[in-house]
N, C-alpha and C. Protein backbone atom coordinates (compact mmCIF):
# COMPACT_ATOMS: atom_id res chain seq x y z
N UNK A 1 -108.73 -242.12 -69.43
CA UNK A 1 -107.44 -241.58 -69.80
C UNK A 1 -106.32 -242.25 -69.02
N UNK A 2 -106.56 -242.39 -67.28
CA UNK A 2 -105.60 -243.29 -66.91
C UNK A 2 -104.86 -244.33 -67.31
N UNK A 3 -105.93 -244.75 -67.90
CA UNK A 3 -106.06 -246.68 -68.67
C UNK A 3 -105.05 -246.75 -69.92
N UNK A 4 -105.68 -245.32 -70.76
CA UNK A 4 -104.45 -244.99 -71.77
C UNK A 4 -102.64 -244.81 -71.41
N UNK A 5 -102.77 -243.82 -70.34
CA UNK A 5 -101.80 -243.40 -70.13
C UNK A 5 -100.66 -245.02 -69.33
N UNK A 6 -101.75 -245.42 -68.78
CA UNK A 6 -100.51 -246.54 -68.60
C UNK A 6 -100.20 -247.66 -69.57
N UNK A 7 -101.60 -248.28 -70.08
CA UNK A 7 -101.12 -249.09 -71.06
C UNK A 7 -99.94 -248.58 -72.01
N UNK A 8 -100.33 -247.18 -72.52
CA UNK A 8 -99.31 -247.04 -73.96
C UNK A 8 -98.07 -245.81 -73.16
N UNK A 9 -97.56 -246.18 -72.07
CA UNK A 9 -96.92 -245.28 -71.32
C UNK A 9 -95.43 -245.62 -72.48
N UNK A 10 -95.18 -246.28 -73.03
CA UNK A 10 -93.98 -246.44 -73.86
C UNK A 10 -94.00 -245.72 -75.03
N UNK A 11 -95.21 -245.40 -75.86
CA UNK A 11 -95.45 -244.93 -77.30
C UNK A 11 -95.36 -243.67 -76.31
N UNK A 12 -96.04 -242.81 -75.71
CA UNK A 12 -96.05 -241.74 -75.10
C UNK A 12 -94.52 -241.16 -74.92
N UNK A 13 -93.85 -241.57 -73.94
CA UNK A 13 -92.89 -241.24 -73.51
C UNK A 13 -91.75 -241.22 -75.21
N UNK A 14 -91.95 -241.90 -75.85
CA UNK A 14 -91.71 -242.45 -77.20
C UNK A 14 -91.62 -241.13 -78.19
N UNK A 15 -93.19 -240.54 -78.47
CA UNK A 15 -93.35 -239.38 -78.87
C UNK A 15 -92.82 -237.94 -78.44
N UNK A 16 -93.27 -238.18 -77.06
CA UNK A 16 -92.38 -236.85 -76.30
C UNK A 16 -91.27 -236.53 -76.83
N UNK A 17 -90.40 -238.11 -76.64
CA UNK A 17 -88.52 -237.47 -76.76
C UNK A 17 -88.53 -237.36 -78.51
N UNK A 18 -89.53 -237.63 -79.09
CA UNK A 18 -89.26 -237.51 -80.85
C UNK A 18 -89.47 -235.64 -80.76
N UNK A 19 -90.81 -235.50 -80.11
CA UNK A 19 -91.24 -233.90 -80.32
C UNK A 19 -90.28 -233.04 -79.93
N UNK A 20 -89.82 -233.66 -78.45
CA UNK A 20 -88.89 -232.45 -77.81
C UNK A 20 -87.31 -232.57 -78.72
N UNK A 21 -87.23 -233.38 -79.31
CA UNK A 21 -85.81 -234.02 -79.68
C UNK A 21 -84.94 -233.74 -78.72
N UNK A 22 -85.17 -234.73 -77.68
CA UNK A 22 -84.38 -234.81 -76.69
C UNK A 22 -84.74 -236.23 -75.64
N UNK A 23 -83.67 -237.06 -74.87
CA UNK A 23 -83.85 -238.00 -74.35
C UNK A 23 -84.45 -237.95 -73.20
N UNK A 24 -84.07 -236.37 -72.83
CA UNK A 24 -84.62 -236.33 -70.77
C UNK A 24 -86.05 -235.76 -70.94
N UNK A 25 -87.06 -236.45 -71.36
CA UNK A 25 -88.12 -235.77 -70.97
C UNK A 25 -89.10 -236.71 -69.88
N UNK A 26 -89.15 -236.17 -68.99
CA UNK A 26 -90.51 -236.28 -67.79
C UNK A 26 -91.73 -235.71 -67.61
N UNK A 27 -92.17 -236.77 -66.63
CA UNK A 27 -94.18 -236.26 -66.44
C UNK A 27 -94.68 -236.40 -67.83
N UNK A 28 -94.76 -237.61 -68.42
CA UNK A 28 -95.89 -237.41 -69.77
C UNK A 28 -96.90 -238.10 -69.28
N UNK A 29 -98.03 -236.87 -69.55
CA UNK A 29 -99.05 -237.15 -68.99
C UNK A 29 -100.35 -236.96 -70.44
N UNK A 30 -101.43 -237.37 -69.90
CA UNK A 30 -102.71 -237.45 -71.00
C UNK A 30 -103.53 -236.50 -70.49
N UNK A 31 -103.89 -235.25 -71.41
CA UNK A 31 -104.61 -234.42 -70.59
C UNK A 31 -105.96 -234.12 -71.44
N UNK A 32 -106.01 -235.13 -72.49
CA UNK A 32 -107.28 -235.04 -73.36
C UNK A 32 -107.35 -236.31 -74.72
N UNK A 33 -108.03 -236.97 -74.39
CA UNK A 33 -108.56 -237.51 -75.64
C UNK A 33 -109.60 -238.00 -75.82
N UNK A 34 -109.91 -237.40 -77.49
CA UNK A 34 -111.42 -237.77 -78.69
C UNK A 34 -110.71 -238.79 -79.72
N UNK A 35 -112.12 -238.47 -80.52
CA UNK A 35 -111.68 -239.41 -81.84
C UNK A 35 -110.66 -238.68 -82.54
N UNK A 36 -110.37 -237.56 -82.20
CA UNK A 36 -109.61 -236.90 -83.93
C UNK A 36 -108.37 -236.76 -82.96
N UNK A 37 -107.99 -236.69 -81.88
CA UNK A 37 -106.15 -236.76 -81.48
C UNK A 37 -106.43 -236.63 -79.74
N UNK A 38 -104.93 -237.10 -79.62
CA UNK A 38 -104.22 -237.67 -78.30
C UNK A 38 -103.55 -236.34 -77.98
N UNK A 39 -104.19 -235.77 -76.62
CA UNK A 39 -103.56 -234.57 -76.03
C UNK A 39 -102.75 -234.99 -74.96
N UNK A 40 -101.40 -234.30 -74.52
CA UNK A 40 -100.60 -234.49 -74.03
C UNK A 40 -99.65 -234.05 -73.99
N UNK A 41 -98.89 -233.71 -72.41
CA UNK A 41 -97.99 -233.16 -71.70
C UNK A 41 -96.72 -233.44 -71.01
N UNK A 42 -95.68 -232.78 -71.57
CA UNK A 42 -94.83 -233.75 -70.40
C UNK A 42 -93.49 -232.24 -70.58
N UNK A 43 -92.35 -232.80 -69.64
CA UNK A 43 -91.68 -231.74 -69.27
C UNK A 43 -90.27 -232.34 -69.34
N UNK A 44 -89.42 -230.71 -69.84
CA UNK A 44 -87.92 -230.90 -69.96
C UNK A 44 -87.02 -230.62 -69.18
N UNK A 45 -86.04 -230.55 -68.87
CA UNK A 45 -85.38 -229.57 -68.13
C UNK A 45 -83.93 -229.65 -68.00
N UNK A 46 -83.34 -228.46 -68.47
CA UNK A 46 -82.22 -228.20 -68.79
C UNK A 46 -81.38 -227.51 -67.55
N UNK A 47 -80.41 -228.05 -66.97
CA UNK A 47 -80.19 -227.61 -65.63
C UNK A 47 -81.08 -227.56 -64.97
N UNK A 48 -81.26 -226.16 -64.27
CA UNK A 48 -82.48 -225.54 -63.03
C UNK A 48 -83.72 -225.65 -63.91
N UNK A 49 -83.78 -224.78 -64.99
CA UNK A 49 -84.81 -224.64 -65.89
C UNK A 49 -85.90 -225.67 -66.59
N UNK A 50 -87.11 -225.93 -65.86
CA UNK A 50 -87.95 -227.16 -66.49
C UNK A 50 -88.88 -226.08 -67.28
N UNK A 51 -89.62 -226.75 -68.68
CA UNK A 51 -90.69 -226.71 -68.81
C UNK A 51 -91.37 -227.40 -69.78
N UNK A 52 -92.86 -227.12 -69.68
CA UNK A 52 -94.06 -228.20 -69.53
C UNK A 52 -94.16 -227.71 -71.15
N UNK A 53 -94.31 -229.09 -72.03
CA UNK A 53 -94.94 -228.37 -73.76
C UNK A 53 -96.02 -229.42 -73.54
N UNK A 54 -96.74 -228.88 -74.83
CA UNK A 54 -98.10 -229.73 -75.03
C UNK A 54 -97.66 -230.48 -76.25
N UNK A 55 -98.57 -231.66 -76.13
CA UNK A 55 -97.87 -232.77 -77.83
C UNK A 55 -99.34 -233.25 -78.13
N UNK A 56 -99.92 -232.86 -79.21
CA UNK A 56 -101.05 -233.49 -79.90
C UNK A 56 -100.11 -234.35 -80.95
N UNK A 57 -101.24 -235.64 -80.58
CA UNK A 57 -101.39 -236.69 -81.85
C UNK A 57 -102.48 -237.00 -82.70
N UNK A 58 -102.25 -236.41 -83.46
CA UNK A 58 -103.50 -236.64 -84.26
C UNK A 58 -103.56 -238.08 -84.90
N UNK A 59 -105.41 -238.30 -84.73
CA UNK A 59 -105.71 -239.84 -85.54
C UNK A 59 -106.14 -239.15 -86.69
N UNK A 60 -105.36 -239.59 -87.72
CA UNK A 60 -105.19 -239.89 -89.42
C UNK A 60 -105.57 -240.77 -89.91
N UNK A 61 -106.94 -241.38 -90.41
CA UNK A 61 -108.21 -241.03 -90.06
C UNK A 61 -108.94 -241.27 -88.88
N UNK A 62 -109.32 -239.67 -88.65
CA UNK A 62 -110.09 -239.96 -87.00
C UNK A 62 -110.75 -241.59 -86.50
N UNK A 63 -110.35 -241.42 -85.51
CA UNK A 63 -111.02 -242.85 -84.70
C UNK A 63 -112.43 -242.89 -85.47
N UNK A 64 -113.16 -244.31 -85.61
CA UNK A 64 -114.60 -244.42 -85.53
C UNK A 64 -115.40 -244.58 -83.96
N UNK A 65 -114.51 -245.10 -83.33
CA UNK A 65 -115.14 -245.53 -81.89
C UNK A 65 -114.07 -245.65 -80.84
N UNK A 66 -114.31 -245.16 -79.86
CA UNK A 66 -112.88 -244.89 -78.47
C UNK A 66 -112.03 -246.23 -78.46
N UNK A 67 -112.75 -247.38 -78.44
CA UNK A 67 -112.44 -248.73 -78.22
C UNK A 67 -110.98 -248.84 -78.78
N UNK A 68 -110.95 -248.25 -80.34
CA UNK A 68 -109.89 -248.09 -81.49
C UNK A 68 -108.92 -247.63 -80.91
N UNK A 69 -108.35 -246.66 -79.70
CA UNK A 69 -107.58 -245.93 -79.15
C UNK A 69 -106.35 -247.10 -79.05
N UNK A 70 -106.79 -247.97 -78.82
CA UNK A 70 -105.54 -248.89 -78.02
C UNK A 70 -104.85 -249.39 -79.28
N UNK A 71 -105.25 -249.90 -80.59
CA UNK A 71 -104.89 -249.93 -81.56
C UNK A 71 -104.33 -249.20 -82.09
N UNK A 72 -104.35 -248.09 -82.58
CA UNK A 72 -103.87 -246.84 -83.18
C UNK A 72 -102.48 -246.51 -82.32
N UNK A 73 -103.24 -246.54 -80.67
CA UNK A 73 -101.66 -246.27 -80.18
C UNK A 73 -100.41 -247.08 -80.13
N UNK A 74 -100.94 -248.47 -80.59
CA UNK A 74 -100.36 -249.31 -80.37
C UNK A 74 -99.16 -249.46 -81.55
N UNK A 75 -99.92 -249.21 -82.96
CA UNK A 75 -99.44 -248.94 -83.98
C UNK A 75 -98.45 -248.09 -84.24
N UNK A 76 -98.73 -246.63 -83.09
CA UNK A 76 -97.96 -245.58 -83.26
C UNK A 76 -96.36 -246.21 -82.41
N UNK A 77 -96.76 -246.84 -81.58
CA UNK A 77 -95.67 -247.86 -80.44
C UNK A 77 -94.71 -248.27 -81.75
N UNK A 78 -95.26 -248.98 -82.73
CA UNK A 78 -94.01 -249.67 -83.33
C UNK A 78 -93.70 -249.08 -84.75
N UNK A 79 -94.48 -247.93 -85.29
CA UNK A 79 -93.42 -247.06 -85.93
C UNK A 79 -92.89 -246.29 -85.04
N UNK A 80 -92.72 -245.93 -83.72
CA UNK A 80 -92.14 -244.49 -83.47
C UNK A 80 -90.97 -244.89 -82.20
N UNK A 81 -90.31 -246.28 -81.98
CA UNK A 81 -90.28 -246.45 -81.00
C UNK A 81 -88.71 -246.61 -81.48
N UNK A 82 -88.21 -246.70 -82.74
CA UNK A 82 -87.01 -246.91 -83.19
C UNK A 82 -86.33 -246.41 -82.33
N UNK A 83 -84.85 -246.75 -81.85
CA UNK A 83 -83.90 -245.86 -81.22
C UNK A 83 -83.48 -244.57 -81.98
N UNK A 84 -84.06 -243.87 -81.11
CA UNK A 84 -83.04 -242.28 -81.75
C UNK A 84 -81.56 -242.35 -81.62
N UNK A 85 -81.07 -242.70 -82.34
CA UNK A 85 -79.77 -243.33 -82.77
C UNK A 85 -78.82 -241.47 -82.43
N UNK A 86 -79.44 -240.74 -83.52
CA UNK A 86 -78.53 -239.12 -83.01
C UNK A 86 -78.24 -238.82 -81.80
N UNK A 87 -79.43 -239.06 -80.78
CA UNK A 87 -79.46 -238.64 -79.69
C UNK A 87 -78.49 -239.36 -78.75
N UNK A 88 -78.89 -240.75 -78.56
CA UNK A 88 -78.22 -241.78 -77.59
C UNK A 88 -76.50 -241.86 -78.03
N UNK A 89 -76.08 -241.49 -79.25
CA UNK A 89 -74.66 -242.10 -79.63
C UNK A 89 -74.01 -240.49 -79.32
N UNK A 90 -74.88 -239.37 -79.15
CA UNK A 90 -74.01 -238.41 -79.23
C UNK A 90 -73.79 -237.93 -77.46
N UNK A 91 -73.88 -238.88 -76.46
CA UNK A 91 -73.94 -239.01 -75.36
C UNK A 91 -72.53 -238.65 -74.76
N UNK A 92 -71.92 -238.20 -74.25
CA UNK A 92 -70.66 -238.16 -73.72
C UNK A 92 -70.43 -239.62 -73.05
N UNK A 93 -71.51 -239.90 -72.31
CA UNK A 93 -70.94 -241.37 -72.06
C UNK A 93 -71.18 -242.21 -72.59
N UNK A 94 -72.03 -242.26 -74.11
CA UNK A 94 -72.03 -243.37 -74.62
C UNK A 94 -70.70 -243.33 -75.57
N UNK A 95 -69.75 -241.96 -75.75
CA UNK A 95 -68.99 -241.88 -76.95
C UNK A 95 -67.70 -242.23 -75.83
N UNK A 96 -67.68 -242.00 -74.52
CA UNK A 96 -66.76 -242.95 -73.77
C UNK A 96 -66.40 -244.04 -73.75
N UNK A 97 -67.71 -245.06 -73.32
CA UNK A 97 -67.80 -246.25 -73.46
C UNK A 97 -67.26 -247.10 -75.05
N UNK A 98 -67.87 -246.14 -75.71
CA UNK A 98 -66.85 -246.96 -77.46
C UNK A 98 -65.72 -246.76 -77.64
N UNK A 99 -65.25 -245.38 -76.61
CA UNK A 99 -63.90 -245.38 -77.15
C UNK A 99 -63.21 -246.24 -75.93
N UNK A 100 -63.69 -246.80 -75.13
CA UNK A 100 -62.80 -247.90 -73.45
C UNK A 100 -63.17 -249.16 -74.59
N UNK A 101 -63.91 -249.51 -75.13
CA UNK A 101 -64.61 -250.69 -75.65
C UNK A 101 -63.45 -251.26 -77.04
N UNK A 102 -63.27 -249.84 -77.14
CA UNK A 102 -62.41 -249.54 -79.14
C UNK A 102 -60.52 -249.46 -78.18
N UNK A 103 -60.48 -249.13 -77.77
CA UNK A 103 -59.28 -248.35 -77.19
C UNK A 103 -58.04 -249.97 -76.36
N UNK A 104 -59.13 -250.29 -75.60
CA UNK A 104 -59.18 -251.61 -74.68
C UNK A 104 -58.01 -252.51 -75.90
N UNK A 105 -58.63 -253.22 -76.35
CA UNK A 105 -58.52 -254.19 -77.13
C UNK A 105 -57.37 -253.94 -77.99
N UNK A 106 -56.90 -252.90 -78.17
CA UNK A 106 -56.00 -252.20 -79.08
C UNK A 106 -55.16 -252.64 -77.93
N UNK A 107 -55.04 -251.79 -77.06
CA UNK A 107 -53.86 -251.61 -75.81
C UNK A 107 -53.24 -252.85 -75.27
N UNK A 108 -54.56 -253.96 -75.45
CA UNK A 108 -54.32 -255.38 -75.06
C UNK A 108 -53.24 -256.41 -76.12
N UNK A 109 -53.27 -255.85 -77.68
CA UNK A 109 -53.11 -257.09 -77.95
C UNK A 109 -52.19 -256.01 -78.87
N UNK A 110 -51.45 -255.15 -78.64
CA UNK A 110 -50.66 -254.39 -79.68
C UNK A 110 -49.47 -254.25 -78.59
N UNK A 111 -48.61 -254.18 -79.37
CA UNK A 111 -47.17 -254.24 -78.94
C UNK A 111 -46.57 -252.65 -78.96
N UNK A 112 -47.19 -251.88 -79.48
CA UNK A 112 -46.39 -250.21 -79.19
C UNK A 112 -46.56 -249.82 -78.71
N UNK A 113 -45.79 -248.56 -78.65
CA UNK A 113 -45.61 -247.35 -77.10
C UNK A 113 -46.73 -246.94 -76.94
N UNK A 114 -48.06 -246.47 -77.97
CA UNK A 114 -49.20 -246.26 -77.29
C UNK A 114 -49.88 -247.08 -76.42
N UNK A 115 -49.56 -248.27 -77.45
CA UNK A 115 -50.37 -249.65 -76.46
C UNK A 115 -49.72 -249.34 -74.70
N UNK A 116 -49.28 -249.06 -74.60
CA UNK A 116 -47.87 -249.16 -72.84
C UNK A 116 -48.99 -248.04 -72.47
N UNK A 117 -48.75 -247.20 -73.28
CA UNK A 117 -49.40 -245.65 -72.36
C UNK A 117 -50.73 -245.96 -72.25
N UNK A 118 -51.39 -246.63 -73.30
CA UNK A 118 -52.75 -246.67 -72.72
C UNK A 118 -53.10 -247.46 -71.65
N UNK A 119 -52.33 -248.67 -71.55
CA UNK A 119 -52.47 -249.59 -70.18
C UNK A 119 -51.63 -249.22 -69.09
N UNK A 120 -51.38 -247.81 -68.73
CA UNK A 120 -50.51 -247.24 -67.48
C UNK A 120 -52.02 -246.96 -66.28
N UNK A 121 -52.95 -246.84 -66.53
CA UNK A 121 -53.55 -246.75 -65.26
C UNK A 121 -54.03 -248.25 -64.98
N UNK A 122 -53.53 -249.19 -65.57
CA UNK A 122 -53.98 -250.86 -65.22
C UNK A 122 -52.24 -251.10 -65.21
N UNK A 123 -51.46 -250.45 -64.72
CA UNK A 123 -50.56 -250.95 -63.90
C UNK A 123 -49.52 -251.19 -65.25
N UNK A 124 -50.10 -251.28 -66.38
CA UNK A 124 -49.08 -251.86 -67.53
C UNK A 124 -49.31 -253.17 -68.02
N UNK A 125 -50.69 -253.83 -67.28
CA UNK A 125 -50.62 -255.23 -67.37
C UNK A 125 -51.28 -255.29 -68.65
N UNK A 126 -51.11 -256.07 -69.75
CA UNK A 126 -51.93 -256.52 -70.27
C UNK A 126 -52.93 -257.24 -69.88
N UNK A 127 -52.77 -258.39 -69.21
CA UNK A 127 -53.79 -259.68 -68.44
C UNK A 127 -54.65 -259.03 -67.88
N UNK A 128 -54.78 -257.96 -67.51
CA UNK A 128 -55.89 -257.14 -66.61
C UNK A 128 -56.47 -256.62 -67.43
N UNK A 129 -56.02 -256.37 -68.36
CA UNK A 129 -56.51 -255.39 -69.25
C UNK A 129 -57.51 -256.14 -70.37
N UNK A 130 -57.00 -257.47 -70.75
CA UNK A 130 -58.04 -258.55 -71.28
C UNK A 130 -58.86 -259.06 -70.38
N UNK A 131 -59.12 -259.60 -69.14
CA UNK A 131 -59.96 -259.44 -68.44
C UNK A 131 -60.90 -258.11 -68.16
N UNK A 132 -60.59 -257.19 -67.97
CA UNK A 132 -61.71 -256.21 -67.70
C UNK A 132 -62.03 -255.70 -69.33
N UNK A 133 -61.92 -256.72 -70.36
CA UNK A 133 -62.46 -256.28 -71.64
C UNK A 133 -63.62 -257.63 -71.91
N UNK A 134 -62.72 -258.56 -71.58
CA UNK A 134 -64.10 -260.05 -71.08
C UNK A 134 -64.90 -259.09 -70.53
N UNK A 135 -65.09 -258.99 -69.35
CA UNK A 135 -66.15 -258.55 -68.57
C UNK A 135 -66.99 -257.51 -69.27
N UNK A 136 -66.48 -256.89 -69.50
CA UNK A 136 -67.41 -255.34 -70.39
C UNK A 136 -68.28 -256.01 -71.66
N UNK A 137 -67.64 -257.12 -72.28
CA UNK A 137 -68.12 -257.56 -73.45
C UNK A 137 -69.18 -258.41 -72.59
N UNK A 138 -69.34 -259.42 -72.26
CA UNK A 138 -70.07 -259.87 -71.37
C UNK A 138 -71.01 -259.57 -70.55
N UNK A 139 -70.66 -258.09 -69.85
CA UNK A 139 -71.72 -256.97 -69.53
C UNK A 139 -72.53 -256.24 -70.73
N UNK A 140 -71.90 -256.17 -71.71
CA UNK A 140 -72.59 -255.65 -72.72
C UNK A 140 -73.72 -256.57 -73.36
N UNK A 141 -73.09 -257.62 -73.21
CA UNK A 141 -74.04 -258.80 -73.95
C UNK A 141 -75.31 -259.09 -73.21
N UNK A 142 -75.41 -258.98 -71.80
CA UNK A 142 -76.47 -258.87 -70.88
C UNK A 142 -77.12 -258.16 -71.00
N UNK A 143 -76.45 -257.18 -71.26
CA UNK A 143 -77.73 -255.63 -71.36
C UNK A 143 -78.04 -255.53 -72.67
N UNK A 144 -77.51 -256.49 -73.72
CA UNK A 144 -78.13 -256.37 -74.77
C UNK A 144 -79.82 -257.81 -74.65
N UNK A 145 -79.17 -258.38 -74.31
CA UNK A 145 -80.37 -259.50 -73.88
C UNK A 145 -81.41 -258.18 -73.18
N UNK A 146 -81.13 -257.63 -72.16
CA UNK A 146 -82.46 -256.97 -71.22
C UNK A 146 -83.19 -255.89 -72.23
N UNK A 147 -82.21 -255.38 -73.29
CA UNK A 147 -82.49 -254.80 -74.17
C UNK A 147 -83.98 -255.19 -74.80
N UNK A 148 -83.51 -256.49 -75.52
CA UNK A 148 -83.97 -257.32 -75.96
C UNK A 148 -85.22 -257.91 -75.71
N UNK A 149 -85.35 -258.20 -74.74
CA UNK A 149 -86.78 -258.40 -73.57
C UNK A 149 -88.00 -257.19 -73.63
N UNK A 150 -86.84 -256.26 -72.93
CA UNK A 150 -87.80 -255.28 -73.24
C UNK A 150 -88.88 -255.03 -74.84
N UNK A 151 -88.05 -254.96 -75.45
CA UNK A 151 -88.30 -254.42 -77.03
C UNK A 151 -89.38 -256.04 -77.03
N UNK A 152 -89.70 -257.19 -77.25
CA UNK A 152 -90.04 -258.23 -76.92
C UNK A 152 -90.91 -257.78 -76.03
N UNK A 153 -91.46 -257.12 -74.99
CA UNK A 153 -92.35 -257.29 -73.99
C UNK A 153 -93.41 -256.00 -74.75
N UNK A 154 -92.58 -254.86 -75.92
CA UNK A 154 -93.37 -254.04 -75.73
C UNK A 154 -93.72 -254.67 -77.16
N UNK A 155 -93.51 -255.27 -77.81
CA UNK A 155 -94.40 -256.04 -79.35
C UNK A 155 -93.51 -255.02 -80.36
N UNK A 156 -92.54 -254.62 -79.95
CA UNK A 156 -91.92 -253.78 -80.67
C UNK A 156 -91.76 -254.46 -82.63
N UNK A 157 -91.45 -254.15 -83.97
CA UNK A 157 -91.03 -255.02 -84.80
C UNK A 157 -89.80 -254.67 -84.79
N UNK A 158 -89.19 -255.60 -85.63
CA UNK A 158 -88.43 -256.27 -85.97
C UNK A 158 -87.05 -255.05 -86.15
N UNK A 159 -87.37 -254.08 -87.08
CA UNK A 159 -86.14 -253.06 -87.32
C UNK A 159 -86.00 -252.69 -85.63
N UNK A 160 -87.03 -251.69 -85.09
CA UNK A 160 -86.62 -251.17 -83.72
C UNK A 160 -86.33 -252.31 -82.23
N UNK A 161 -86.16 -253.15 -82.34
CA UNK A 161 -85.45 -254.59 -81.64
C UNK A 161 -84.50 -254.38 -82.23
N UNK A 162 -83.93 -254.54 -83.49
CA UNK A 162 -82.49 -254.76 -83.72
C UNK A 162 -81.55 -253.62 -83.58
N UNK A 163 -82.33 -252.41 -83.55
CA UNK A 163 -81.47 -251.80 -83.24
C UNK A 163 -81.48 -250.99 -81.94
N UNK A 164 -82.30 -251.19 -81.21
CA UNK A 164 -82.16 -250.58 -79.63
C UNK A 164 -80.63 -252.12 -79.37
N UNK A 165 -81.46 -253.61 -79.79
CA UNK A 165 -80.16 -254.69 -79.37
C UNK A 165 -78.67 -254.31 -79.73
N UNK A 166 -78.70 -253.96 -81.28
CA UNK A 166 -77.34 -253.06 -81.66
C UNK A 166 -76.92 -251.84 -80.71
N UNK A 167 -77.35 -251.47 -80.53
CA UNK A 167 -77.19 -249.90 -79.84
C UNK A 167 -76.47 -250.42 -78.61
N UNK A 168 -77.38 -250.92 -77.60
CA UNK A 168 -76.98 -251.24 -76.35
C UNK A 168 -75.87 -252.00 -76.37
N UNK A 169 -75.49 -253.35 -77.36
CA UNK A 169 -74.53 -253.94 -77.81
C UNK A 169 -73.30 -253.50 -77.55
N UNK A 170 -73.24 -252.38 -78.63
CA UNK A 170 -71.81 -251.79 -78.83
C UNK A 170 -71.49 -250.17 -77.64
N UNK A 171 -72.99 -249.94 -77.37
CA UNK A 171 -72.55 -248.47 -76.04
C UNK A 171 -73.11 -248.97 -74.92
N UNK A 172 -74.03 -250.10 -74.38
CA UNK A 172 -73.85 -250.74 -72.79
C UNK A 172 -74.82 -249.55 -72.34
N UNK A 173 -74.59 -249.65 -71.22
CA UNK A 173 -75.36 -248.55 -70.05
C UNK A 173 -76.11 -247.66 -70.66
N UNK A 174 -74.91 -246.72 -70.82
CA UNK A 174 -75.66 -245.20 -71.92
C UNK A 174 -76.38 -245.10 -72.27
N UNK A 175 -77.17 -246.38 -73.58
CA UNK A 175 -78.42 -246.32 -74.07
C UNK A 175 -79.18 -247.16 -73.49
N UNK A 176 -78.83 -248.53 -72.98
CA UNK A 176 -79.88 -249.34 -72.14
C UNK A 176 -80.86 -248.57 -71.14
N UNK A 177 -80.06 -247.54 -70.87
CA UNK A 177 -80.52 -246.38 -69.46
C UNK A 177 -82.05 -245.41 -70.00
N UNK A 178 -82.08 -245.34 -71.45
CA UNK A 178 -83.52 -244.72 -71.95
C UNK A 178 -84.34 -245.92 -72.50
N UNK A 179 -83.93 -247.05 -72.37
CA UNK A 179 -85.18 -247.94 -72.56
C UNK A 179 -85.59 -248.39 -71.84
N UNK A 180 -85.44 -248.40 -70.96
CA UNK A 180 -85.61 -249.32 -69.63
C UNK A 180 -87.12 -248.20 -68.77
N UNK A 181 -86.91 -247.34 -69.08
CA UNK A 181 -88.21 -246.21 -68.59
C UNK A 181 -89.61 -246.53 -69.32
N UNK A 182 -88.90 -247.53 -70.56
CA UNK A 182 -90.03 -247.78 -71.87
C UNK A 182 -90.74 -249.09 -71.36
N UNK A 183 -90.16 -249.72 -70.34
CA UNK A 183 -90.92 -251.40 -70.18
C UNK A 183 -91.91 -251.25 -69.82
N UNK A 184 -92.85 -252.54 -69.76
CA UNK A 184 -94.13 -252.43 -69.18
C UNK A 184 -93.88 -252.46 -67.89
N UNK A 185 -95.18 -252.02 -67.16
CA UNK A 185 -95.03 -251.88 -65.24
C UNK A 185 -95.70 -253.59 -65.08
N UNK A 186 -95.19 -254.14 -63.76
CA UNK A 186 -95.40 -255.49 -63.58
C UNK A 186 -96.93 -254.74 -62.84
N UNK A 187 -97.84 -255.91 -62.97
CA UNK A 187 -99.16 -255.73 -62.57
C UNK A 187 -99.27 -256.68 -61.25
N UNK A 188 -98.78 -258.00 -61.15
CA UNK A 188 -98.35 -258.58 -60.15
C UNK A 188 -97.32 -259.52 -61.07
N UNK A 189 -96.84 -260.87 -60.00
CA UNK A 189 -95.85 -261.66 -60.29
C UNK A 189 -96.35 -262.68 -61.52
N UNK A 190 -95.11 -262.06 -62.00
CA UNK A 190 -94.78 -262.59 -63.92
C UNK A 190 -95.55 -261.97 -64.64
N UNK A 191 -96.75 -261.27 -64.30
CA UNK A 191 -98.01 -260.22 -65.52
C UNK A 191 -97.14 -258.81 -65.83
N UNK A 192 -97.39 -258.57 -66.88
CA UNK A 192 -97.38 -256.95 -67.37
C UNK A 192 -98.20 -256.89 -68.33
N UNK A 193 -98.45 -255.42 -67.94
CA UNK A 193 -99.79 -254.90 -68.78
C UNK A 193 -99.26 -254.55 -69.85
């Protein structure tokens, strides 16, 4: 079960936040598996308040032989791994970041009284204000690359890569911040399992 739990620690953690419909879930752990489903635990917690649910996965059609486990889960890895798009965009700081990202660029290159008011805590400058919009775009573009890697390291296809890359793209941090729990663990230098 160890062996499971770390290899497919991404489909896991993956399922959790689909079951709980929610992004903060911790401790997913493996606390049983046969041929006919994947038992498993992990925990929420809302303020003070944590608690522990159970998540069966059932194999549809049961396994023939244990060996199959890594397959099946693997499978489950790249239908289930899509970005939860509801969850991550309805973020307070990811709906920040689009509106500094959306807001920015306006303030920079528009000539009216909003444009003034919105660039009063950058002094009024425009030039500062296109520079620290370089940079963000540029920061964004990085973390869309690490994005990228990741989704790439876990064999992810093709739809859920483009859009964890979209996601992180246009909201940066916010969502890069729940995939990054999804990478593989380095086993030593340059290996991951």
């Amino acid at each position: 079960m160890a062996e499971v739990q770390h290899r497919h620690a991404a489909a896991l953690l993956a399922l959790s936040r689909e079951d709980a419909a929610t992004l903060d879930v911790k401790h997913v752990r493996v606390t049983k598996l046969d041929l006919s489903a994947l038992h498993a635990s992990y925990t929420t917690c809302a303020a003070s308040l944590c608690q522990t649910h159970a998540l069966v996965v059932p194999f549809d059609p049961p396994l023939d032989q244990p060996a199959d486990v890594h397959r099946r889960l693997a499978a489950l890895l790249s239908s289930r791994v899509m970005a939860p798009c509801r969850l991550l965009v309805a973020q307070p700081l990811a709906l920040l970041a689009l509106a500094g990202m959306t807001l920015l660029p306006f303030a920079c290159w528009s000539d009216s009284q909003a444009a003034e008011l919105l660039l009063l805590p950058l002094g009024g400058s425009k030039d500062l204000g296109v520079r620290i919009f370089a940079c963000a775009v540029l920061a964004h573009v990085c973390e869309a690359m690490v994005a990228l890697r990741i989704c790439q390291q876990l064999r992810m296809g093709s739809w859920p890569t483009a859009a964890w890359g979209a996601l992180v793209f246009v909201f940066g941090y916010p969502c890069l911040r729940w995939l990054l729990p999804m990478r593989p663990l380095r086993t030593s230098v340059g290996k991951y399992k």
